[in-house]
N, C-alpha and C. Protein backbone atom coordinates (compact mmCIF):
# COMPACT_ATOMS: atom_id res chain seq x y z
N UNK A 1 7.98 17.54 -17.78
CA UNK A 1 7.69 16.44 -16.91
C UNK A 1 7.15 15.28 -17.73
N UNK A 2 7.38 14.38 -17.45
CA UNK A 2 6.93 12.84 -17.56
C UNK A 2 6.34 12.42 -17.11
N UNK A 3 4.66 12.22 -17.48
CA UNK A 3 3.57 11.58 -16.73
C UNK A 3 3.55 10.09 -16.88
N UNK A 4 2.94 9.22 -15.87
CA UNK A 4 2.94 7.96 -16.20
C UNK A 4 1.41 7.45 -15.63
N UNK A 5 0.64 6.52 -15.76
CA UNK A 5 -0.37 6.17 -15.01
C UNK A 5 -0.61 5.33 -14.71
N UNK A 6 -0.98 5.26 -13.04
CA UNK A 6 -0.80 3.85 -12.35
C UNK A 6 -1.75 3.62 -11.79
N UNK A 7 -3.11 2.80 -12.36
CA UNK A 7 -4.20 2.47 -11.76
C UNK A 7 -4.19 1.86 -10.03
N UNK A 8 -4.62 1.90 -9.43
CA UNK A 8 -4.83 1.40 -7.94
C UNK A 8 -6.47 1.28 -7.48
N UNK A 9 -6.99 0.09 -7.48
CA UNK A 9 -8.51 -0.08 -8.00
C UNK A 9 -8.83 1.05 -8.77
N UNK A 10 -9.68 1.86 -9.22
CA UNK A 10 -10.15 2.76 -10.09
C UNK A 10 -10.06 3.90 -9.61
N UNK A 11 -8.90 4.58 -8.44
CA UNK A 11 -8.62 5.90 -8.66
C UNK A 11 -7.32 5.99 -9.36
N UNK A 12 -7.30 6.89 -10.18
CA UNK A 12 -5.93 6.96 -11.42
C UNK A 12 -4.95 8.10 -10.31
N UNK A 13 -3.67 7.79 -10.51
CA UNK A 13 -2.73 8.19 -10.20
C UNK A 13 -1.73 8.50 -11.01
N UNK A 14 -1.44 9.71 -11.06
CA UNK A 14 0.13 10.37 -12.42
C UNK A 14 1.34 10.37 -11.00
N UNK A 15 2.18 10.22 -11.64
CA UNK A 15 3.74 10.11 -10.74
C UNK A 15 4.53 11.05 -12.31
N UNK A 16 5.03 11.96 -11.88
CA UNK A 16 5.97 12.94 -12.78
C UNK A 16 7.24 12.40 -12.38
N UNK A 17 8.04 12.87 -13.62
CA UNK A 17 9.24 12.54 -13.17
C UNK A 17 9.86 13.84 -12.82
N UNK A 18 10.12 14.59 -12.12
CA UNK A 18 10.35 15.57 -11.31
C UNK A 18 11.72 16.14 -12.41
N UNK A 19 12.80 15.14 -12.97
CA UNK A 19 14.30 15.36 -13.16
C UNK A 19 14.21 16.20 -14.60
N UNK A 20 13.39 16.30 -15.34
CA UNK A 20 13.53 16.84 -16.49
C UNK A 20 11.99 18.11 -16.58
N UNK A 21 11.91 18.41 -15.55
CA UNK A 21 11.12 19.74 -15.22
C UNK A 21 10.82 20.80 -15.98
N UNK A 22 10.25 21.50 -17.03
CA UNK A 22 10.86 22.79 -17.92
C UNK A 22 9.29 23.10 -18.06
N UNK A 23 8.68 24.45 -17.68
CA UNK A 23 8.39 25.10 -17.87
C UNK A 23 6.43 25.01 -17.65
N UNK A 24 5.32 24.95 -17.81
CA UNK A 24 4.35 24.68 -17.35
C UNK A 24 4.07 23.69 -17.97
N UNK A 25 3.07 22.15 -16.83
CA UNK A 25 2.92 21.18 -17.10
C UNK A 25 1.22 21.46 -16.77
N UNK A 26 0.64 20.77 -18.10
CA UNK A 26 -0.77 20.75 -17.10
C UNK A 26 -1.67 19.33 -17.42
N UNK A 27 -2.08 18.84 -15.83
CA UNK A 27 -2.83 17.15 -16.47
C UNK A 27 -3.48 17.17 -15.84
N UNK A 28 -4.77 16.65 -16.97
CA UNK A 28 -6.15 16.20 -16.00
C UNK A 28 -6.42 14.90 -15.93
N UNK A 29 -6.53 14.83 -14.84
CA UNK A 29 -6.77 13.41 -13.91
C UNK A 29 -8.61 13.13 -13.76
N UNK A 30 -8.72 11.73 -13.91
CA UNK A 30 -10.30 11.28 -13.89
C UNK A 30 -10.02 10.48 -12.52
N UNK A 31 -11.21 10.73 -11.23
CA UNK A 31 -10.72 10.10 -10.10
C UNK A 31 -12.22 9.01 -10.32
N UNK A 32 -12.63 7.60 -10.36
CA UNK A 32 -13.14 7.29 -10.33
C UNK A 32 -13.05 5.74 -9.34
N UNK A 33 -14.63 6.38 -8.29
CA UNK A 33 -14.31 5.89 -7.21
C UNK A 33 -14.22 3.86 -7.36
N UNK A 34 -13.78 3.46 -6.48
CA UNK A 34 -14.19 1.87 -6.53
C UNK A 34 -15.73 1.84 -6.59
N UNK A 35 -16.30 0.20 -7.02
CA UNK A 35 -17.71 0.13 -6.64
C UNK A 35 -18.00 0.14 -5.33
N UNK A 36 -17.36 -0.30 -4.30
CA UNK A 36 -18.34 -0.04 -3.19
C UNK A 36 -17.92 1.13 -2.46
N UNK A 37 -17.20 2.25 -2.80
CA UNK A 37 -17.17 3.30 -1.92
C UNK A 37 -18.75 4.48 -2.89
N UNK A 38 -18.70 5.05 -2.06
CA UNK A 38 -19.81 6.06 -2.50
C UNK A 38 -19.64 7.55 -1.80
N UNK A 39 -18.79 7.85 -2.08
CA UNK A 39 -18.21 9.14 -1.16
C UNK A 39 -16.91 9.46 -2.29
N UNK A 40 -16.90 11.00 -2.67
CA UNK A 40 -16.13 11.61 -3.11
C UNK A 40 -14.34 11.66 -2.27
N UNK A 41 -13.66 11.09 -3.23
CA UNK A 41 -12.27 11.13 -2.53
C UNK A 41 -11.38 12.59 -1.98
N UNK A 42 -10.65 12.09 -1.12
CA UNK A 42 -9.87 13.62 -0.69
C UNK A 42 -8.71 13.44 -1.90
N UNK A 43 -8.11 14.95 -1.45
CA UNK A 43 -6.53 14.65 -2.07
C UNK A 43 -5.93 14.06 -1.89
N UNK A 44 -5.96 13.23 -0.46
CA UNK A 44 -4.72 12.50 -0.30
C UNK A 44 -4.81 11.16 -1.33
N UNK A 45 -5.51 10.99 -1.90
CA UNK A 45 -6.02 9.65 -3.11
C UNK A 45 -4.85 10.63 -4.77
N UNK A 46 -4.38 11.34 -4.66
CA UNK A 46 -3.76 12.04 -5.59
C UNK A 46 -2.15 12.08 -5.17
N UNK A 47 -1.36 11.33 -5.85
CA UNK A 47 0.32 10.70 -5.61
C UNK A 47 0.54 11.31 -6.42
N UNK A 48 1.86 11.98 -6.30
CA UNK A 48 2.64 12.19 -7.69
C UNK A 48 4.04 11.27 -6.73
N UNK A 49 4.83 11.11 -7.77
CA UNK A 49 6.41 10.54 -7.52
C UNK A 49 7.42 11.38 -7.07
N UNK A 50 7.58 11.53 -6.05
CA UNK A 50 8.61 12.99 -5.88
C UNK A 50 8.92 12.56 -4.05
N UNK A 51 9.40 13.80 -3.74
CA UNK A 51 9.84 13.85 -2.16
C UNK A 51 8.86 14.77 -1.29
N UNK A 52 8.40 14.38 -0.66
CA UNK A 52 7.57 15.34 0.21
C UNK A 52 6.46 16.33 -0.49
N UNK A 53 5.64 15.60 -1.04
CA UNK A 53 4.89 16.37 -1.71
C UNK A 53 3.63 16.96 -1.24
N UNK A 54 3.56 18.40 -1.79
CA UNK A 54 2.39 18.76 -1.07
C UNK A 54 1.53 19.79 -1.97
N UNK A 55 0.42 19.84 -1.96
CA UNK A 55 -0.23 19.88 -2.67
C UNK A 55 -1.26 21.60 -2.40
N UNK A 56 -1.35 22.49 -3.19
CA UNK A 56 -1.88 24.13 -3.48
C UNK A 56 -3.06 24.48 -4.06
N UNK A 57 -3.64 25.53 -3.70
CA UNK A 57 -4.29 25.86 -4.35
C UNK A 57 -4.21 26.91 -5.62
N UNK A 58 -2.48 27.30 -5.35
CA UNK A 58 -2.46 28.55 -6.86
C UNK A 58 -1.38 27.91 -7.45
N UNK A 59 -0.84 28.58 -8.48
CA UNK A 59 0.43 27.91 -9.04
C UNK A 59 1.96 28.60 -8.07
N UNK A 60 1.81 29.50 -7.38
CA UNK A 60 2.82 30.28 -6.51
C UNK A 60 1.73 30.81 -5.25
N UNK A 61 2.72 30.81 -4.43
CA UNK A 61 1.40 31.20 -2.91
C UNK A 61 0.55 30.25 -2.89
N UNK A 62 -0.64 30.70 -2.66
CA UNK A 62 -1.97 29.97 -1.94
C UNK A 62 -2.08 29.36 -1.21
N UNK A 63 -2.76 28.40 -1.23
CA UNK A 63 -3.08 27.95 0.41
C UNK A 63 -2.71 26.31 0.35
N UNK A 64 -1.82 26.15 1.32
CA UNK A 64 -1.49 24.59 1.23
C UNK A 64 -2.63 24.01 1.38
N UNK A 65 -3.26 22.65 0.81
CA UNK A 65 -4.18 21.78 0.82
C UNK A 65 -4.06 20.91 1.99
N UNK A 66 -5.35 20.91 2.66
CA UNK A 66 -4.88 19.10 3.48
C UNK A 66 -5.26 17.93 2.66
N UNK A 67 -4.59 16.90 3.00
CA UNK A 67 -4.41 15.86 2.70
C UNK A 67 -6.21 15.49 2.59
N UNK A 68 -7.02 15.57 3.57
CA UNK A 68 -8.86 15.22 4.22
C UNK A 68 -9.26 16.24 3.32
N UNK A 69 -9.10 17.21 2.68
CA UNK A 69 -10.01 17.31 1.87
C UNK A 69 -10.24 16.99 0.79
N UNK A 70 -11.76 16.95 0.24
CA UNK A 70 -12.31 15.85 -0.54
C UNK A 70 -11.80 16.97 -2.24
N UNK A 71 -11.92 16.09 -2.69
CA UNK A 71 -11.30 16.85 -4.13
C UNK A 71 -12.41 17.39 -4.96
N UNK A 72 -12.65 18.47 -5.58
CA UNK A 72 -13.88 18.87 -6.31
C UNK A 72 -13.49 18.58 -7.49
N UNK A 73 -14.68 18.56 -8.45
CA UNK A 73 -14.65 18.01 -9.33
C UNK A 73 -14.29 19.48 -10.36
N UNK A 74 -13.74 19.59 -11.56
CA UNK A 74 -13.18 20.60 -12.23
C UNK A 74 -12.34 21.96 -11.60
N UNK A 75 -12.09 21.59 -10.30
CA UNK A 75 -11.26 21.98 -9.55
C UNK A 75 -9.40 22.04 -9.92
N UNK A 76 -8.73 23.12 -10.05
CA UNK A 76 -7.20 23.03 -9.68
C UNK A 76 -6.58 22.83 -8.62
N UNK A 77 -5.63 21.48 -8.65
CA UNK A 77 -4.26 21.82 -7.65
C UNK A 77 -3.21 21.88 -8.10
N UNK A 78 -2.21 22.66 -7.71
CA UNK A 78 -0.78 22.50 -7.72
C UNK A 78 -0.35 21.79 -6.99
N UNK A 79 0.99 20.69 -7.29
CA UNK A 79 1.94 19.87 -6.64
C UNK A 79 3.10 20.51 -6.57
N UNK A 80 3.90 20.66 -5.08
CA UNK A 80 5.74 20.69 -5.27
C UNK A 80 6.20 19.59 -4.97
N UNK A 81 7.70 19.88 -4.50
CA UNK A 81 7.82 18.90 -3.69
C UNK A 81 8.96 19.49 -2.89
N UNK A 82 9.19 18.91 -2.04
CA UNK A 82 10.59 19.34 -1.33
C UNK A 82 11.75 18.40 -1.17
N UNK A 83 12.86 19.18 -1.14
CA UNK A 83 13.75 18.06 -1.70
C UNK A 83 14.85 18.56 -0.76
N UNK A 84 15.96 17.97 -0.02
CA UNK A 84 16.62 18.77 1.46
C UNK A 84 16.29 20.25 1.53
N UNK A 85 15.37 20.12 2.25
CA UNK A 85 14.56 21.31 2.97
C UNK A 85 14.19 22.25 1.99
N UNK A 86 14.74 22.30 0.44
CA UNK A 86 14.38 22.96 -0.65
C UNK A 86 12.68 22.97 -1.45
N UNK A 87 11.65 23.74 -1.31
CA UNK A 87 10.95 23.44 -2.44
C UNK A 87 11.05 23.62 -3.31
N UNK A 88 10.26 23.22 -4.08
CA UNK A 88 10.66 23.10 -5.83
C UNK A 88 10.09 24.35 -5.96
N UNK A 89 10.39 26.07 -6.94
CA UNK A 89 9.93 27.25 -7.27
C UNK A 89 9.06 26.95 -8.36
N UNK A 90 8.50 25.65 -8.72
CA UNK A 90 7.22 25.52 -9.64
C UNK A 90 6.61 24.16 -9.20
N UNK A 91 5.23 24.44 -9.40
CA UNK A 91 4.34 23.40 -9.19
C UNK A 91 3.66 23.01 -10.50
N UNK A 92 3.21 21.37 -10.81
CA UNK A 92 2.64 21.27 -11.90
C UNK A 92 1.39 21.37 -11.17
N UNK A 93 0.48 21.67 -12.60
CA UNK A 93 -1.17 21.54 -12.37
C UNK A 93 -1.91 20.74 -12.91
N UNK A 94 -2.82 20.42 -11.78
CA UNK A 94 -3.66 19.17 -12.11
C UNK A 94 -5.13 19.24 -11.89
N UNK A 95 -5.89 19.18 -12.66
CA UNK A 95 -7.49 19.43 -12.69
C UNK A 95 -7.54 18.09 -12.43
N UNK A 96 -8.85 18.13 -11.35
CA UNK A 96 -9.45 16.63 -10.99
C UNK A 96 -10.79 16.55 -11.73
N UNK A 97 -11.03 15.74 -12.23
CA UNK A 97 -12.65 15.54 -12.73
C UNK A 97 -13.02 14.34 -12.09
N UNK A 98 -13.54 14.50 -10.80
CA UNK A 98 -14.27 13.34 -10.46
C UNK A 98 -15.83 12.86 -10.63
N UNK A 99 -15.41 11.67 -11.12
CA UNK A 99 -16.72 10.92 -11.87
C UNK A 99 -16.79 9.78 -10.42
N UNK A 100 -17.98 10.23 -9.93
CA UNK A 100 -19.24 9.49 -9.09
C UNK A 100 -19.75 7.97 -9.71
N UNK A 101 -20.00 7.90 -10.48
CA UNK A 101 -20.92 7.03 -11.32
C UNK A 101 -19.89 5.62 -10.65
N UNK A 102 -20.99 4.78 -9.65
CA UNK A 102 -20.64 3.51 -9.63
C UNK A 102 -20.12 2.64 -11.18
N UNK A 103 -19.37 1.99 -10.78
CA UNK A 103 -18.86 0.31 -11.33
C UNK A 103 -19.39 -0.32 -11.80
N UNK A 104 -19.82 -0.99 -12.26
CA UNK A 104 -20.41 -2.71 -12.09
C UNK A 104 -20.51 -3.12 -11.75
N UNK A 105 -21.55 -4.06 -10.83
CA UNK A 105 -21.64 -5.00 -9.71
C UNK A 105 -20.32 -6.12 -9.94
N UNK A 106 -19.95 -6.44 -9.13
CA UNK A 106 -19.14 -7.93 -9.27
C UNK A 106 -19.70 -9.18 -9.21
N UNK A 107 -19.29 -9.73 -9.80
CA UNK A 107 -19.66 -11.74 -9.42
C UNK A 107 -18.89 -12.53 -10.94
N UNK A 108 -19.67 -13.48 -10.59
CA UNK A 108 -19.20 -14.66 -11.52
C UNK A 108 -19.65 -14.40 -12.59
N UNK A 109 -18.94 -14.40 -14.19
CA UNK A 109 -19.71 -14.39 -15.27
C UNK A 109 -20.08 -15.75 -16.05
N UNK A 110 -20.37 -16.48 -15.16
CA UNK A 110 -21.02 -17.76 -15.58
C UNK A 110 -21.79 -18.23 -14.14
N UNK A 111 -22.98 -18.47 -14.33
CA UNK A 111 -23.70 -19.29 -13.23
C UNK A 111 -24.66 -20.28 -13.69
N UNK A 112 -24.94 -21.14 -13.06
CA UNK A 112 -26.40 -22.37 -13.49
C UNK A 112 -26.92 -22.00 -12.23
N UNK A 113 -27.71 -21.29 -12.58
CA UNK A 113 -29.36 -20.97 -11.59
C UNK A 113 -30.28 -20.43 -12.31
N UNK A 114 -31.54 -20.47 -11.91
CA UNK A 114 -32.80 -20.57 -12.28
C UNK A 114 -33.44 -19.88 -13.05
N UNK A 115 -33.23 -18.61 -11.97
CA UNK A 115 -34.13 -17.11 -12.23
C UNK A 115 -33.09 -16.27 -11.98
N UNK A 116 -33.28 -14.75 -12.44
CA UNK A 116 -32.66 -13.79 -12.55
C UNK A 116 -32.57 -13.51 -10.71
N UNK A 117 -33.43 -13.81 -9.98
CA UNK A 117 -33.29 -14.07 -8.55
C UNK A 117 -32.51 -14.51 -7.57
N UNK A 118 -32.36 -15.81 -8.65
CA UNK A 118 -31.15 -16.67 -8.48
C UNK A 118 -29.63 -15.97 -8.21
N UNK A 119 -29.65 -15.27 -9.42
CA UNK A 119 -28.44 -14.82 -10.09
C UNK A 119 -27.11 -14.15 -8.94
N UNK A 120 -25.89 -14.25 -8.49
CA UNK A 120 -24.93 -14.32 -7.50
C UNK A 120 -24.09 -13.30 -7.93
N UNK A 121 -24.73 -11.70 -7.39
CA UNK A 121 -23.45 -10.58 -8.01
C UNK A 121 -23.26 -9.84 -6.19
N UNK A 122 -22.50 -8.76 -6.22
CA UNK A 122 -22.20 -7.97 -5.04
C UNK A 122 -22.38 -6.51 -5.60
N UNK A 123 -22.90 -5.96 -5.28
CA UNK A 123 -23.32 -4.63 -5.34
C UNK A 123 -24.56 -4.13 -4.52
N UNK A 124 -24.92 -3.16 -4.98
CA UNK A 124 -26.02 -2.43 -4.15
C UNK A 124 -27.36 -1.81 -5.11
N UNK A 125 -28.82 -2.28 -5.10
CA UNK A 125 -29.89 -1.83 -5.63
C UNK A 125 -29.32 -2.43 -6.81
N UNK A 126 -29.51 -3.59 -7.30
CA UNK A 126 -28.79 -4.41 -8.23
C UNK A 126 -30.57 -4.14 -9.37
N UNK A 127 -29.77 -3.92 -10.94
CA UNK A 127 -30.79 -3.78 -11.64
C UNK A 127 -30.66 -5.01 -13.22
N UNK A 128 -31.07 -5.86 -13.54
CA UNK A 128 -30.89 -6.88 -14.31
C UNK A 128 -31.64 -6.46 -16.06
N UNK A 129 -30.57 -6.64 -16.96
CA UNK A 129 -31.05 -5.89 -18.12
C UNK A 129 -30.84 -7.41 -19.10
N UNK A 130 -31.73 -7.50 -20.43
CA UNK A 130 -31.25 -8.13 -21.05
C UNK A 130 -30.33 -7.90 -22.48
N UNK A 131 -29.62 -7.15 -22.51
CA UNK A 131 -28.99 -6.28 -23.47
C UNK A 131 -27.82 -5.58 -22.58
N UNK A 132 -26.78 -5.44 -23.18
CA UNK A 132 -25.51 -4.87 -22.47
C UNK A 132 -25.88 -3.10 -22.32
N UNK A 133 -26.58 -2.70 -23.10
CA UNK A 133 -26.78 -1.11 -23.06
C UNK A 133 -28.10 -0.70 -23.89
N UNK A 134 -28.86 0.20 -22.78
CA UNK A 134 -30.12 0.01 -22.68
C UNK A 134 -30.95 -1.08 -22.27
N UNK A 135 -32.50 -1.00 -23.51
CA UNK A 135 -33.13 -2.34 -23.22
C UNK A 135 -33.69 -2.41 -22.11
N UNK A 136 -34.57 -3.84 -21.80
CA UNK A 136 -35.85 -3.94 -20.82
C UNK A 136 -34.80 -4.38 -19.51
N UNK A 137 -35.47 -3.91 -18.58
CA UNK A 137 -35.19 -4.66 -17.15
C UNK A 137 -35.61 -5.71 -16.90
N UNK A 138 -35.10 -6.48 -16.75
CA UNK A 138 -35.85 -7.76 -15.97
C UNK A 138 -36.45 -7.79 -14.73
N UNK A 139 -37.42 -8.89 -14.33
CA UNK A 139 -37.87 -9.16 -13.20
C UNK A 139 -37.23 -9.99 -12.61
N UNK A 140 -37.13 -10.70 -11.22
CA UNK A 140 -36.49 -11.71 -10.58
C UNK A 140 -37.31 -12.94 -11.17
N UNK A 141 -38.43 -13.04 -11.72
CA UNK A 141 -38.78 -14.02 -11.83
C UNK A 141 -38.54 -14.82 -13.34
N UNK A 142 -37.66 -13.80 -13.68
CA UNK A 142 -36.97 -14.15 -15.02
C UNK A 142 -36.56 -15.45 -15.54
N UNK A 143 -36.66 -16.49 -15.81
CA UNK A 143 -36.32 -17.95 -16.13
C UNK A 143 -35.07 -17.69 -16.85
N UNK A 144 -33.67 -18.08 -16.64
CA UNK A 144 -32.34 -17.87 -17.59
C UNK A 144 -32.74 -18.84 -18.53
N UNK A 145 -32.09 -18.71 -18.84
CA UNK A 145 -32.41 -19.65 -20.80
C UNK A 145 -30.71 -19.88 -20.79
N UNK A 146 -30.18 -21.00 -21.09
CA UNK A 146 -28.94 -21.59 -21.34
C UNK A 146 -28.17 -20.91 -22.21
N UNK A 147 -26.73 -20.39 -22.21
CA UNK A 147 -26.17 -19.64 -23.31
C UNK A 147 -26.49 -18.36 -23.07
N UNK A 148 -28.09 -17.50 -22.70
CA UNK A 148 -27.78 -16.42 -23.00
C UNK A 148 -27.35 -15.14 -22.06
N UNK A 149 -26.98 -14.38 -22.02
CA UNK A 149 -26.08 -13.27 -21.18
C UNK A 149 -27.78 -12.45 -20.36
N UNK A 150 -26.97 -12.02 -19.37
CA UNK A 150 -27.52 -11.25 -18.60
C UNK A 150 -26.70 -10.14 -17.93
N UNK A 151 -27.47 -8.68 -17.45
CA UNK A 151 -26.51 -8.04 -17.67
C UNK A 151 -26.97 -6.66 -16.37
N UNK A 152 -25.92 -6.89 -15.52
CA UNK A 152 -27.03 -6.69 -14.37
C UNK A 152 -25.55 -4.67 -14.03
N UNK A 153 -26.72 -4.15 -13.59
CA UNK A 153 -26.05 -2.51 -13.39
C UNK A 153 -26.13 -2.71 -11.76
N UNK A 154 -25.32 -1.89 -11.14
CA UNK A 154 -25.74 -1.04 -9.66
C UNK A 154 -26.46 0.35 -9.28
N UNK A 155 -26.66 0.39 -8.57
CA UNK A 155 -26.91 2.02 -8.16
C UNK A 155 -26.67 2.38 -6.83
N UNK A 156 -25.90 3.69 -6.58
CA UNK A 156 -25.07 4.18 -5.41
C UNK A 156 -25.55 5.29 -5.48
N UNK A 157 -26.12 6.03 -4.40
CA UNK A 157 -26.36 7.67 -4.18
C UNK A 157 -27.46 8.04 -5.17
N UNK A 158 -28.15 7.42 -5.62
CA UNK A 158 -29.01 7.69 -6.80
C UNK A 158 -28.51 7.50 -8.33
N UNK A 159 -26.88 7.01 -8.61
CA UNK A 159 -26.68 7.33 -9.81
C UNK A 159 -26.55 5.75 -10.04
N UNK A 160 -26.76 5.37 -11.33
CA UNK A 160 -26.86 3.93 -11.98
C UNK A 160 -25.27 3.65 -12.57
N UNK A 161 -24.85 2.48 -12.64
CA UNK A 161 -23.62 2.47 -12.86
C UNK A 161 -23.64 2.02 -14.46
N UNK A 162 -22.66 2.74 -15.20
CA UNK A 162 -22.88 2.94 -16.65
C UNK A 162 -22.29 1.77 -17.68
N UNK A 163 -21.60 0.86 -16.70
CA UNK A 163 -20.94 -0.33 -16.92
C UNK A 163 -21.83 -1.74 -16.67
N UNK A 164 -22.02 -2.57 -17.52
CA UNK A 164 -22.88 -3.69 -16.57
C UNK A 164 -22.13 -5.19 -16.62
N UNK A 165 -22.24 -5.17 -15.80
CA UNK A 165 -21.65 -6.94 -15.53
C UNK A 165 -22.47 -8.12 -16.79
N UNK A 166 -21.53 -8.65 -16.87
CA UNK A 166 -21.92 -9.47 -18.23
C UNK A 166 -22.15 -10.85 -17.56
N UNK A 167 -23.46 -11.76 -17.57
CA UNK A 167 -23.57 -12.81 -16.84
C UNK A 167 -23.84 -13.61 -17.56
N UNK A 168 -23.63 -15.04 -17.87
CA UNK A 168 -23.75 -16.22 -19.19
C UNK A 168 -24.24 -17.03 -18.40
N UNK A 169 -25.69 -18.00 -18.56
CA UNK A 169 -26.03 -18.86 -17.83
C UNK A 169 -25.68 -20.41 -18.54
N UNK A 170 -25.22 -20.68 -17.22
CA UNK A 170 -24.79 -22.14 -18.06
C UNK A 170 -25.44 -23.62 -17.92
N UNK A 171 -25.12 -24.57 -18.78
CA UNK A 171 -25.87 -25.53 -18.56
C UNK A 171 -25.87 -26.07 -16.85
C-alpha cells in the first residue's frame, strides 16, 4: 500500500492506495486535536481512500467499530473496504496515538498596544512568556517594548499548549 498524508486542520489523515495491496501494512497515525476542540476524537476523524470503508478491531474477525467511538490512544484498528458487495480478505493496521496537548492560541503576530493586557489572541487560560520556550511569565501589566516578541501559550483540560504564538509589538 501507498500511504499519503492529508492534513485537515490538525487531525492527520492516510488515504492508501488500495490497487497495489501485498501483504501486511502497518501505520501510525498522530491525531492531534484543533485548538479549540478539547475532547478526544472518534474514528470517524480516521479516512482512508477506498470504497466503503469500515473500520475493526482484529486484523480478521472482531468487532466492527462505530464510526462515535472516540479513538484511544496506542490503540489498534484495522481498515477494509468493500468493493461490489466484496470485502477486501485483508485489512491494513493503524495505531492511533492521540496527542491532547492544545495548539497555540491564534491572533495577529504583530500588534501596537500597550500592555501584555492589551495583547489580541483567541484561545483559552491564555499564558504570556517572554522567550519562545520556557522562561518567565508575564503579567498583564507588562509594558511591550517596540520590536520585541512576545509569546503567549493556551491551556485546555489542564494541559498547556507546547507551541506558543509568536507576537512582535510594533511601533
Amino acid at each position: 500500500m501507498i500511504f499519503k498524508q492529508v492534513p485537515d486542520r490538525r487531525i492527520l489523515h492516510f488515504l492508501p492506495d488500495w490497487s497495489d495491496a501485498i501483504g501486511s501494512n502497518v501505520l501510525e497515525i498522530t491525531v492531534n486535536q484543533p485548538a479549540y476542540a478539547g475532547t478526544t476524537p472518534p474514528v470517524s476523524s480516521l479516512w482512508a481512500n477506498g470504497t466503503n470503508i469500515k473500520w475493526y478491531s482484529a486484523a480478521s474477525g472482531g468487532v466492527l467499530i462505530s464510526g462515535t467511538e472516540l479513538l484511544v490512544n496506542g490503540q489498534v484498528y484495522y481498515a477494509s473496504q468493500t468493493v461490489n458487495g466484496c470485502e477486501s480478505p485483508s485489512r491494513f493496521k493503524v495505531t492511533a496515538v492521540v496527542d491532547l496537548t492544545p495548539s497555540s492560541p491564534t491572533g495577529s503576530q504583530t500588534q501596537n498596544v500597550a500592555t501584555i493586557a492589551d495583547l489580541i489572541v483567541t484561545g483559552s487560560m491564555i499564558r504570556w512568556y517572554d522567550v519562545s520556550s520556557g522562561g518567565t511569565t508575564l503579567p498583564g501589566s507588562t509594558v511591550l517594548e517596540s520590536g520585541h516578541h512576545y509569546y503567549a501559550t493556551q491551556t485546555l483540560n489542564c494541559l498547556e499548549s507546547a507551541s506558543r504564538l509568536d507576537v512582535r509589538k510594533i511601533p
